[in-house]
C-alpha atoms as a PDB file:
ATOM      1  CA  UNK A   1      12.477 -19.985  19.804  1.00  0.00           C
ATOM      2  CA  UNK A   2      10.938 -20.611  16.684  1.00  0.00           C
ATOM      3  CA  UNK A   3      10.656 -22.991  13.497  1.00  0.00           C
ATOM      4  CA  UNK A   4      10.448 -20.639   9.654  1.00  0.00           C
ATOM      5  CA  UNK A   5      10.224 -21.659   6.201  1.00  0.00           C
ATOM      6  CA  UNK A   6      10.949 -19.572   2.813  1.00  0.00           C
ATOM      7  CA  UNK A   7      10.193 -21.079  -0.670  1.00  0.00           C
ATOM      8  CA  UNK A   8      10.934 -19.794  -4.249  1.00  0.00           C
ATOM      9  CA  UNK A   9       9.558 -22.259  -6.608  1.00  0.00           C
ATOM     10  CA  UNK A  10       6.631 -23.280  -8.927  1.00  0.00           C
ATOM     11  CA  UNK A  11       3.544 -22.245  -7.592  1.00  0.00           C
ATOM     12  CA  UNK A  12       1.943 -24.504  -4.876  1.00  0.00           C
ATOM     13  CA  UNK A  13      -0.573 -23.905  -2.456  1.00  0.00           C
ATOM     14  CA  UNK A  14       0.402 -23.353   1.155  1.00  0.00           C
ATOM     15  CA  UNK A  15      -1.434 -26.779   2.082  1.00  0.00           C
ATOM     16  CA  UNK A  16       1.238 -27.951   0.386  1.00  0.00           C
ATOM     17  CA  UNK A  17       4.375 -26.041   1.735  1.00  0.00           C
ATOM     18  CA  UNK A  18       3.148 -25.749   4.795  1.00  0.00           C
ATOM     19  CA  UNK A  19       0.881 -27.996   6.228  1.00  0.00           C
ATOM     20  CA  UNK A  20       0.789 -31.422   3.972  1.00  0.00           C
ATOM     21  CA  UNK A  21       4.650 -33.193   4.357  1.00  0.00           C
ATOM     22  CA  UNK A  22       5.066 -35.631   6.872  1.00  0.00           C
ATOM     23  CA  UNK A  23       6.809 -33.559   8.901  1.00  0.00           C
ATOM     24  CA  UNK A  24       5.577 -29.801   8.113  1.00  0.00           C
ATOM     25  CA  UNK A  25       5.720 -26.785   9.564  1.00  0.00           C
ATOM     26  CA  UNK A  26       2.226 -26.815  10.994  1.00  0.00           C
ATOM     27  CA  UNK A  27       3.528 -30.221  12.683  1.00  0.00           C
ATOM     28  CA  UNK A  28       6.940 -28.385  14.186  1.00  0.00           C
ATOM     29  CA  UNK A  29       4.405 -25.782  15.788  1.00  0.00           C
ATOM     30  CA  UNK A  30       3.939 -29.067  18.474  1.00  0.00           C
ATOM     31  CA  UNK A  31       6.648 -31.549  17.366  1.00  0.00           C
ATOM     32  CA  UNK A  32       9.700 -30.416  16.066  1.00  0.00           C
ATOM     33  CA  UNK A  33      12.330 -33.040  15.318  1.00  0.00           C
ATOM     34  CA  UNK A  34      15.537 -30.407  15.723  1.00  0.00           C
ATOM     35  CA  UNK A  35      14.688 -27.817  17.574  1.00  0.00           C
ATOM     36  CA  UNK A  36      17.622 -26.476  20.021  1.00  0.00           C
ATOM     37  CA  UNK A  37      15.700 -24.522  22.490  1.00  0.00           C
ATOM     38  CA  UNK A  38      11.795 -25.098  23.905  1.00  0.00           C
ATOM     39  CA  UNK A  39       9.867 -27.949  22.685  1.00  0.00           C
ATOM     40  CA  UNK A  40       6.502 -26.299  21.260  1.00  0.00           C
ATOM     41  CA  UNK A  41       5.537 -23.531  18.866  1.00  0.00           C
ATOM     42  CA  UNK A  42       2.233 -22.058  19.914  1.00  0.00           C
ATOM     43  CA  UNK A  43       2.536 -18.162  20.772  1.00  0.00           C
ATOM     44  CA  UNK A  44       1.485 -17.258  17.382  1.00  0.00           C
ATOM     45  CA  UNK A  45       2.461 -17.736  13.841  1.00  0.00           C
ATOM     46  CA  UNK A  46       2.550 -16.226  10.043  1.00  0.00           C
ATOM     47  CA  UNK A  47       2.383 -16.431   6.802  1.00  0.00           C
ATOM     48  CA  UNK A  48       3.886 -14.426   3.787  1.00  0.00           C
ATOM     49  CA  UNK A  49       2.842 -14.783   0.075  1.00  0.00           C
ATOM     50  CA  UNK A  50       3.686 -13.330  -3.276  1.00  0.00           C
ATOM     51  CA  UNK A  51       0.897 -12.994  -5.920  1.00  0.00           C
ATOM     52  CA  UNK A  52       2.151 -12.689  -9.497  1.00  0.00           C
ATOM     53  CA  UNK A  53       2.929  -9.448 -10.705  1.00  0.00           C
ATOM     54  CA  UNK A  54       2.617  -7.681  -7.529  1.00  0.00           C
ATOM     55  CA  UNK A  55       6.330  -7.303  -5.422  1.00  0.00           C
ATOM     56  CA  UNK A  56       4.398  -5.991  -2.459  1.00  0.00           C
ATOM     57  CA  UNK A  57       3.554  -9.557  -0.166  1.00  0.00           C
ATOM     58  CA  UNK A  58       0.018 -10.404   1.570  1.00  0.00           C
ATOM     59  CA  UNK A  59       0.590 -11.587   5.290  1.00  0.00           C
ATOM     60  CA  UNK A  60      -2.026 -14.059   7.534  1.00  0.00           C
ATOM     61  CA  UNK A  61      -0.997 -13.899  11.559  1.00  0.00           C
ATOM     62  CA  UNK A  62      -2.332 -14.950  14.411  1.00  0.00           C
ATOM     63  CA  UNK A  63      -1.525 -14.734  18.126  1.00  0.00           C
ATOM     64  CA  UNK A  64      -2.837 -18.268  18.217  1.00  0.00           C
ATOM     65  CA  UNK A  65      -1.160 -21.562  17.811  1.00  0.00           C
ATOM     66  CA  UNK A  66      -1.695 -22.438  13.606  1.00  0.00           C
ATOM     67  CA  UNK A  67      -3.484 -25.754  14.470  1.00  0.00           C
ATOM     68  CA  UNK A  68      -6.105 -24.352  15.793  1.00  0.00           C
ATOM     69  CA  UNK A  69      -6.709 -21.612  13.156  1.00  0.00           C
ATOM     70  CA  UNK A  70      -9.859 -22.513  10.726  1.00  0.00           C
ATOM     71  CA  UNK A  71      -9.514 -19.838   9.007  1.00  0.00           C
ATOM     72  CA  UNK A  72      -5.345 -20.731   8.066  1.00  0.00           C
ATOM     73  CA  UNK A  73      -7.126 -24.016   6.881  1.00  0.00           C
ATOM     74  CA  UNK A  74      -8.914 -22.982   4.596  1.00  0.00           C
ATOM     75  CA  UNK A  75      -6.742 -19.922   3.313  1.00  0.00           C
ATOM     76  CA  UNK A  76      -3.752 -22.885   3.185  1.00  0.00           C
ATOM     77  CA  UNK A  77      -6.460 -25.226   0.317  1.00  0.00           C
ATOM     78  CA  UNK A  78      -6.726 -22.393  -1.823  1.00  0.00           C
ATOM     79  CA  UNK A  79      -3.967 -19.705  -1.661  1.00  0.00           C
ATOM     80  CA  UNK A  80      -1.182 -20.325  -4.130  1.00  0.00           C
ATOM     81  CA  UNK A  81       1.824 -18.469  -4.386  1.00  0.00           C
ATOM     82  CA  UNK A  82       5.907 -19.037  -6.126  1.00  0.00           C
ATOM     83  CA  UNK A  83       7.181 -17.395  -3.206  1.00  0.00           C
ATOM     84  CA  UNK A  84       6.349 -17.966   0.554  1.00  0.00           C
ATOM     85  CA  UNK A  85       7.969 -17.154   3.941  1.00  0.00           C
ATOM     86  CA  UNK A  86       6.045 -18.367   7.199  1.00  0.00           C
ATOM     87  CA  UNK A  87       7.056 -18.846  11.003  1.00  0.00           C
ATOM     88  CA  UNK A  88       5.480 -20.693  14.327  1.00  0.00           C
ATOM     89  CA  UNK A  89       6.365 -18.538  17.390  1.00  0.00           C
ATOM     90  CA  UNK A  90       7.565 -19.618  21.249  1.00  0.00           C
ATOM     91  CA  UNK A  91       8.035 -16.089  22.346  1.00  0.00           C
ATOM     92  CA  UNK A  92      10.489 -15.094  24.408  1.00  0.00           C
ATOM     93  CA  UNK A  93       7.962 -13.650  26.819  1.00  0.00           C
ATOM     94  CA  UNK A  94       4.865 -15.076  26.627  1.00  0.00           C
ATOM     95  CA  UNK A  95       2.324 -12.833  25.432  1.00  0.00           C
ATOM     96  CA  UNK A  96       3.858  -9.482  24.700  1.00  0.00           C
ATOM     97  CA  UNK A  97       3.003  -7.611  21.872  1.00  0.00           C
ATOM     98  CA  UNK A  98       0.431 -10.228  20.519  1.00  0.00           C
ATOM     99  CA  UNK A  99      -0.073 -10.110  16.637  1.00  0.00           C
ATOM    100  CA  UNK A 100       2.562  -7.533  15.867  1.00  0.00           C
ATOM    101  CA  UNK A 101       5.076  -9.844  16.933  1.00  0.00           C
ATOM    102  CA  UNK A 102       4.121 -12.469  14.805  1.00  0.00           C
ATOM    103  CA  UNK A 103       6.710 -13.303  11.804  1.00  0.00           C
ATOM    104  CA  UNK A 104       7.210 -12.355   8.788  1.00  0.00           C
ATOM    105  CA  UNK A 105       7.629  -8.728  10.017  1.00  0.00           C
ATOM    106  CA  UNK A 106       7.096  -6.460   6.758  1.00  0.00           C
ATOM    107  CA  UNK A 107       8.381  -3.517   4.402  1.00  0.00           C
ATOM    108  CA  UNK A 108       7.915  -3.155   1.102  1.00  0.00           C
ATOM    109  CA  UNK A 109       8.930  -6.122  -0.909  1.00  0.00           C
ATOM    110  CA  UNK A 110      10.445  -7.668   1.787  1.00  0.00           C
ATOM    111  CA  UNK A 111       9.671 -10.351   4.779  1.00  0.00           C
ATOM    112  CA  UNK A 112      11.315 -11.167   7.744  1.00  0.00           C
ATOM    113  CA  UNK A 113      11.524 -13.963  10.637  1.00  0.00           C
ATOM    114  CA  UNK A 114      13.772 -14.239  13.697  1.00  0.00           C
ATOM    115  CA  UNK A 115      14.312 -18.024  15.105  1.00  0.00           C
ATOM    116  CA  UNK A 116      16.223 -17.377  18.637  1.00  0.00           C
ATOM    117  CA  UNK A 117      16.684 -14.940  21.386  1.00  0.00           C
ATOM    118  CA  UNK A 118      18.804 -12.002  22.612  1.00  0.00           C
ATOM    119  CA  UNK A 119      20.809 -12.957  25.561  1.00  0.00           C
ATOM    120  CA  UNK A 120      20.225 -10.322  28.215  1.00  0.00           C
ATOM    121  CA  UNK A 121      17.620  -8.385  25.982  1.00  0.00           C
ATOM    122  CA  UNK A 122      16.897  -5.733  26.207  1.00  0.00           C
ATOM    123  CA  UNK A 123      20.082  -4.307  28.204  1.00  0.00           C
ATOM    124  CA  UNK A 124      22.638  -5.871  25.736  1.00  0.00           C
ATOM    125  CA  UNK A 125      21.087  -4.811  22.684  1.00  0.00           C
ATOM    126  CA  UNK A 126      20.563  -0.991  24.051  1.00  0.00           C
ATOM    127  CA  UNK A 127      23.358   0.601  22.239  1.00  0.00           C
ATOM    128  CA  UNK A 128      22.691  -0.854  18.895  1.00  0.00           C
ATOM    129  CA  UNK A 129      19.027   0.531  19.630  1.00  0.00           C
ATOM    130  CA  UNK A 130      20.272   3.645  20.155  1.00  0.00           C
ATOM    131  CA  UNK A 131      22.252   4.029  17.076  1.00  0.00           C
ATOM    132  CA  UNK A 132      19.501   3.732  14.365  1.00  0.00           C
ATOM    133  CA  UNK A 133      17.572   6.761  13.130  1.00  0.00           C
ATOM    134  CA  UNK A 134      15.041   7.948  16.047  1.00  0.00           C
ATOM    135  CA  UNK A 135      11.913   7.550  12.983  1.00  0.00           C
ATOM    136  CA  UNK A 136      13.593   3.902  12.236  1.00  0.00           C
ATOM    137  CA  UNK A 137      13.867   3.047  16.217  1.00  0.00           C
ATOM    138  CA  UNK A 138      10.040   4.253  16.923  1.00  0.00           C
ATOM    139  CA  UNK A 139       8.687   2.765  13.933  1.00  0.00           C
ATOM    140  CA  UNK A 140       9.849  -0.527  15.219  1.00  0.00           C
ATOM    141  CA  UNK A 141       6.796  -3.275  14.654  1.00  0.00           C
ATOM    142  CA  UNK A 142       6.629  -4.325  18.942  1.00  0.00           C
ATOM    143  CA  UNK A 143       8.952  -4.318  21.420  1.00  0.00           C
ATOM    144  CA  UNK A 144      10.280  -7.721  21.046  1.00  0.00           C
ATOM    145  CA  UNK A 145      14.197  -9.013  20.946  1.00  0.00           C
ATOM    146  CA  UNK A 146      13.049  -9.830  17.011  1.00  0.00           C
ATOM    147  CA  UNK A 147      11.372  -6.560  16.057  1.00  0.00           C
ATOM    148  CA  UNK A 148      14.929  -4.906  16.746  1.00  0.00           C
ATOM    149  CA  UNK A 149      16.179  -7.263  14.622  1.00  0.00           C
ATOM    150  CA  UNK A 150      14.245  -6.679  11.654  1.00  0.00           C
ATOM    151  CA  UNK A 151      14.866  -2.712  12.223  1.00  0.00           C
ATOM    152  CA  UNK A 152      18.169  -3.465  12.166  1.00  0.00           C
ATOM    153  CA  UNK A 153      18.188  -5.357   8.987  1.00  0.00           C
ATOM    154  CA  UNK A 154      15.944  -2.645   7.653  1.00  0.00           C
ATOM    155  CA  UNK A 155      17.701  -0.146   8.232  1.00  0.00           C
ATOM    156  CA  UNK A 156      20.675  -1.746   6.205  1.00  0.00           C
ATOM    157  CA  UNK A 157      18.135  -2.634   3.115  1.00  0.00           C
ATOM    158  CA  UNK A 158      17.004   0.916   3.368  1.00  0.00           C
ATOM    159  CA  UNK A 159      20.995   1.951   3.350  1.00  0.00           C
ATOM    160  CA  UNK A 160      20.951  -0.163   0.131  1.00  0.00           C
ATOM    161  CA  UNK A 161      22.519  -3.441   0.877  1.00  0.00           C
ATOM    162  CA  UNK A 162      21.527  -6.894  -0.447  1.00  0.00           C
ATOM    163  CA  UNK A 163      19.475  -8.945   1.265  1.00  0.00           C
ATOM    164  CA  UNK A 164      22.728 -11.170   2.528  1.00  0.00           C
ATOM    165  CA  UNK A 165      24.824  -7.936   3.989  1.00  0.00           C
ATOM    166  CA  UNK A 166      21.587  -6.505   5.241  1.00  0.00           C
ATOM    167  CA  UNK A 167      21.607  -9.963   7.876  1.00  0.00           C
ATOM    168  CA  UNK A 168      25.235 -10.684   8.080  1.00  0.00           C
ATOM    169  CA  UNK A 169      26.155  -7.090   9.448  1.00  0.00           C
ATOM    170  CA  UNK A 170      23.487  -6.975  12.157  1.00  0.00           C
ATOM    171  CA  UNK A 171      24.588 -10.803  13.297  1.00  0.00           C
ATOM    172  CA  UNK A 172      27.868 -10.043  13.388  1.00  0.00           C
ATOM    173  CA  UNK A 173      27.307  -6.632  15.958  1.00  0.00           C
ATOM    174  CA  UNK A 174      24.601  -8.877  18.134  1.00  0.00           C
ATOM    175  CA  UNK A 175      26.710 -11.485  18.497  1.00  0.00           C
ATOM    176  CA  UNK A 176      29.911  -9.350  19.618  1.00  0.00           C
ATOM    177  CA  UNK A 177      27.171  -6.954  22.103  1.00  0.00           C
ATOM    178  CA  UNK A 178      25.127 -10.403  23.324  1.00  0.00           C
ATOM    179  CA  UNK A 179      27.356 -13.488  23.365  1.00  0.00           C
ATOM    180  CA  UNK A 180      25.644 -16.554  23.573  1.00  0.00           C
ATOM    181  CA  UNK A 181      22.351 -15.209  21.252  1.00  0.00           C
ATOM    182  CA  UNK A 182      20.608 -17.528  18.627  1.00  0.00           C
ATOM    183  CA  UNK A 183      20.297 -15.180  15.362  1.00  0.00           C
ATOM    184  CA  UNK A 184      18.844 -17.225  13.084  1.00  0.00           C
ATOM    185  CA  UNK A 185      17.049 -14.710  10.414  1.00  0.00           C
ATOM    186  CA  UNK A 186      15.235 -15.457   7.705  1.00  0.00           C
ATOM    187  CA  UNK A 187      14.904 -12.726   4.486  1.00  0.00           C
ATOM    188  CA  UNK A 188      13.278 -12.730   1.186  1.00  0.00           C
ATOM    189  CA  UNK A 189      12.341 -10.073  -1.256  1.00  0.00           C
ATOM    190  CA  UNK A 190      10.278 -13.130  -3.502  1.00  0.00           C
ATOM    191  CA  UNK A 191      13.339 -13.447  -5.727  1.00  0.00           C
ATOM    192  CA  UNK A 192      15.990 -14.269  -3.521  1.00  0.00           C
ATOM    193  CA  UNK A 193      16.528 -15.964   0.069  1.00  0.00           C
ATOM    194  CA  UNK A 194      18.802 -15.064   2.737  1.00  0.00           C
ATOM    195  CA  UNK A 195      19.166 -16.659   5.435  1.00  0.00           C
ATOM    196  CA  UNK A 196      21.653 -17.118   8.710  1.00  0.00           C
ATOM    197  CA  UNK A 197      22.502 -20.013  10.989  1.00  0.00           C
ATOM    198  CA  UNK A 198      23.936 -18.886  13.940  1.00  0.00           C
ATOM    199  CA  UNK A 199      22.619 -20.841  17.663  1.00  0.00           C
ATOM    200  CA  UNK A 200      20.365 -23.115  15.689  1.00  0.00           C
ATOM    201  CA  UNK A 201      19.126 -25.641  12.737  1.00  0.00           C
ATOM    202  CA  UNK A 202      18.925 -24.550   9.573  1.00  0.00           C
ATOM    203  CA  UNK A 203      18.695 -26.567   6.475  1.00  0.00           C
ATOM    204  CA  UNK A 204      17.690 -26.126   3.319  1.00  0.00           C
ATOM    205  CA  UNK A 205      16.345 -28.046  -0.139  1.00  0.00           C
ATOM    206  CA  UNK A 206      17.915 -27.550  -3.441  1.00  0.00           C
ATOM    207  CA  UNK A 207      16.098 -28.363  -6.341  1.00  0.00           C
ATOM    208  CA  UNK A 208      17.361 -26.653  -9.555  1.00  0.00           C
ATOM    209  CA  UNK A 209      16.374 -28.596 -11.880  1.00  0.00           C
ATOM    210  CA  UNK A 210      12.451 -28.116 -10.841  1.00  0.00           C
ATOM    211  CA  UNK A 211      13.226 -24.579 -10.278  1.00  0.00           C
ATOM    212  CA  UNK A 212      12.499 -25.004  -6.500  1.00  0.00           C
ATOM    213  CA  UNK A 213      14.808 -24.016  -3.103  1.00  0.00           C
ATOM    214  CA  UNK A 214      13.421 -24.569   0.539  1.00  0.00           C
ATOM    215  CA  UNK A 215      15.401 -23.128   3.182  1.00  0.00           C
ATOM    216  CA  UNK A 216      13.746 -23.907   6.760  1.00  0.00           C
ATOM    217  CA  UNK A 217      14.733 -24.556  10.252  1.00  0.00           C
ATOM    218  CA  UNK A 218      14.038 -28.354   9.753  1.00  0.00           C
ATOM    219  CA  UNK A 219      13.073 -30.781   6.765  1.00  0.00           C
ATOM    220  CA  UNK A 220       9.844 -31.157   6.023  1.00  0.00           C
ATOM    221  CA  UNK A 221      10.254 -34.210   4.641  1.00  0.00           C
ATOM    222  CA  UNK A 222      12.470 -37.394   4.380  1.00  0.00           C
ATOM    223  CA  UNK A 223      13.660 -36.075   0.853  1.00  0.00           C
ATOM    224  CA  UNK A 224      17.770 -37.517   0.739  1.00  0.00           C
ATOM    225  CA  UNK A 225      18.654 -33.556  -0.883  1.00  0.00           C
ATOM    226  CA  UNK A 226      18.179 -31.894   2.230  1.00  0.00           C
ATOM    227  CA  UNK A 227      21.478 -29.986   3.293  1.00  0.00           C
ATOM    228  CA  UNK A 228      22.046 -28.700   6.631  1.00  0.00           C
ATOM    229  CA  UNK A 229      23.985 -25.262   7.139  1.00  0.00           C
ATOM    230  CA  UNK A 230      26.943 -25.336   9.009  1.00  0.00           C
ATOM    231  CA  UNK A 231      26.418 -22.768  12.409  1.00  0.00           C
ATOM    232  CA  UNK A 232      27.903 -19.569  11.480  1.00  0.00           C
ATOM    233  CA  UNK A 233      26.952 -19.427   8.348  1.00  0.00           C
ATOM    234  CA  UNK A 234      24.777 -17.018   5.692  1.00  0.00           C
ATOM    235  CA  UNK A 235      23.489 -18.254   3.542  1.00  0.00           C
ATOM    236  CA  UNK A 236      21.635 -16.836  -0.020  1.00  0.00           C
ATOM    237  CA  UNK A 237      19.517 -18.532  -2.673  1.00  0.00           C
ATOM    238  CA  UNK A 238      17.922 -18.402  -5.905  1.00  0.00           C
ATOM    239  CA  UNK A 239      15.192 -20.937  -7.446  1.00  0.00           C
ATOM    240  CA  UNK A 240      18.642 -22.661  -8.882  1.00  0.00           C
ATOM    241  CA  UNK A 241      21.250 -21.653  -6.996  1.00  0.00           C
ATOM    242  CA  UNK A 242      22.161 -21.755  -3.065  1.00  0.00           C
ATOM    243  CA  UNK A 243      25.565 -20.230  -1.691  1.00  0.00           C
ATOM    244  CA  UNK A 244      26.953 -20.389   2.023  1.00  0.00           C
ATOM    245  CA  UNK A 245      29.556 -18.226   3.075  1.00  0.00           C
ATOM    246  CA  UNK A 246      30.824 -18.135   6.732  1.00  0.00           C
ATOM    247  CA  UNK A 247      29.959 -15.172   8.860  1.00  0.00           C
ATOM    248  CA  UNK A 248      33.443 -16.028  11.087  1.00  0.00           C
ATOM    249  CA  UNK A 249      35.077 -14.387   8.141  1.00  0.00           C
ATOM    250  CA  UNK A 250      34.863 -11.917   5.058  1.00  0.00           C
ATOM    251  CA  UNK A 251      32.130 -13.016   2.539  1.00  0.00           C
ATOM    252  CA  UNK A 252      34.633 -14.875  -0.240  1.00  0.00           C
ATOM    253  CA  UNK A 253      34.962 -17.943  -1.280  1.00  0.00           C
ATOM    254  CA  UNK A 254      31.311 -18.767  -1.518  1.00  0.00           C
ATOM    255  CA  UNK A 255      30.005 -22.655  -1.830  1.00  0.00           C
ATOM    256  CA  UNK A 256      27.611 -22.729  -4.130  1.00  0.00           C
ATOM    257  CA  UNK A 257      24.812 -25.048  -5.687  1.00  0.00           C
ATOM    258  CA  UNK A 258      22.842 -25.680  -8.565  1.00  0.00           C
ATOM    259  CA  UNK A 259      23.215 -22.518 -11.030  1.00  0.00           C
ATOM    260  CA  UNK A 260      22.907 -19.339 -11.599  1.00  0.00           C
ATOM    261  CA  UNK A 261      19.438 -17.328 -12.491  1.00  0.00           C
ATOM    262  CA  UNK A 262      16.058 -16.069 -10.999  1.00  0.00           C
END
């Protein structure tokens, strides 16, 4: 499995999202606190960032376990961004398609992260495979259970869907082809999160009044405002607003807080 962060906020350097809280991502690469399945985070890792005024993100990854990357040191003291997605790997198969398969996976404005496994990949996920565009299917980023995934969820951003249908559609087919898969996925365009919980933790930070959301697979803190999301559930997120709406039934009737806006 894996541990992932996304952040719409302020700006902040990724010392400080990533690396500085008591109980950071950088720490979950060796000691997560809520972690369902494996115990450390070392078959690689990335980092997304936003600079102003350009929608297209800059990505850092390593095959390499992040505490024992120099160069993510010192790239963490000065890079500052509003909008972040990053992700500690423990591959599925050790190994396999090195870098590439490092999160965020990439595409235009958008970045991706997978936190779980296919159940009998790659057999149960063959005819979903099969049914995207040949270019789409070939163009995949490595050969990994997550790489699907994030052609999947391209191929429904491509189609035009938001960045909450573009995740709840493919969860929704993996889960009825491969029972008993963790799909927790992880989206962001730098405006707005998505996010699913579905075989794991998720939780997330709501802040509207500083402008600020956090939605990761564990608190990074002991901040009392940390919410988790209920399993089988997407959910989507502004800088001041955060909605969860189950993925057991249609999207309505939508929980929602802070307010709305950008």
């Amino acid at each position: 499995m894996c541990r992932h962060l996304a952040y719409l906020g302020p700006t902040a350097t990724l010392g400080r999202l990533l690396s500085d809280p008591e109980h950071s991502l950088v720490r979950q690469s060796w000691e997560p606190r809520r972690q369902r399945h494996g115990t450390i985070n070392a078959d690689g890792f990335g980092i997304g960032w936003y600079a102003q005024g350009d929608p297209v993100p800059a990505r850092y990854r390593r095959t390499g376990p992040i505490w024992g990357d120099l160069s993510f040191t010192d790239l963490a003291r000065v890079v500052r961004s509003g909008a972040v997605l990053a992700a500690v790997r423990d591959a599925t198969r050790a190994g396999a398609d090195g870098e590439a398969a490092a999160a965020p996976f990439a595409a235009g404005p958008w970045l991706f992260s997978h936190n779980g496994a296919i159940r009998d990949w790659p057999d149960a996920a063959a005819p979903l495979a099969a049914a995207l565009p040949p270019r789409e299917l070939l163009s995949a980023a490595a050969s990994t259970d997550s790489a699907l995934i994030w052609a999947l969820v391209l191929h429904r951003l491509n189609e035009g869907d938001g960045l909450g249908a573009a995740l709840a559609a493919p969860v929704r087919a993996l889960a009825e082809a491969s029972p008993g898969s963790s799909l927790n996925l992880l989206l962001t365009d730098g405006r707005t999160i998505a996010a699913t919980a579905w075989g794991d933790s998720l939780w997330y930070l709501p802040d509207p009044r500083g402008r600020r959301t956090v939605v990761a697979s564990e608190p990074y803190d002991d901040d009392q405002r940390w919410c988790e999301v209920p399993d089988r559930t997407l959910l989507t997120a502004t800088r001041t607003r955060v909605d969860l709406v189950s993925l057991k039934e249609t999207p309505a009737g939508a929980a929602h807080q802070g307010d709305e806006g950008p």
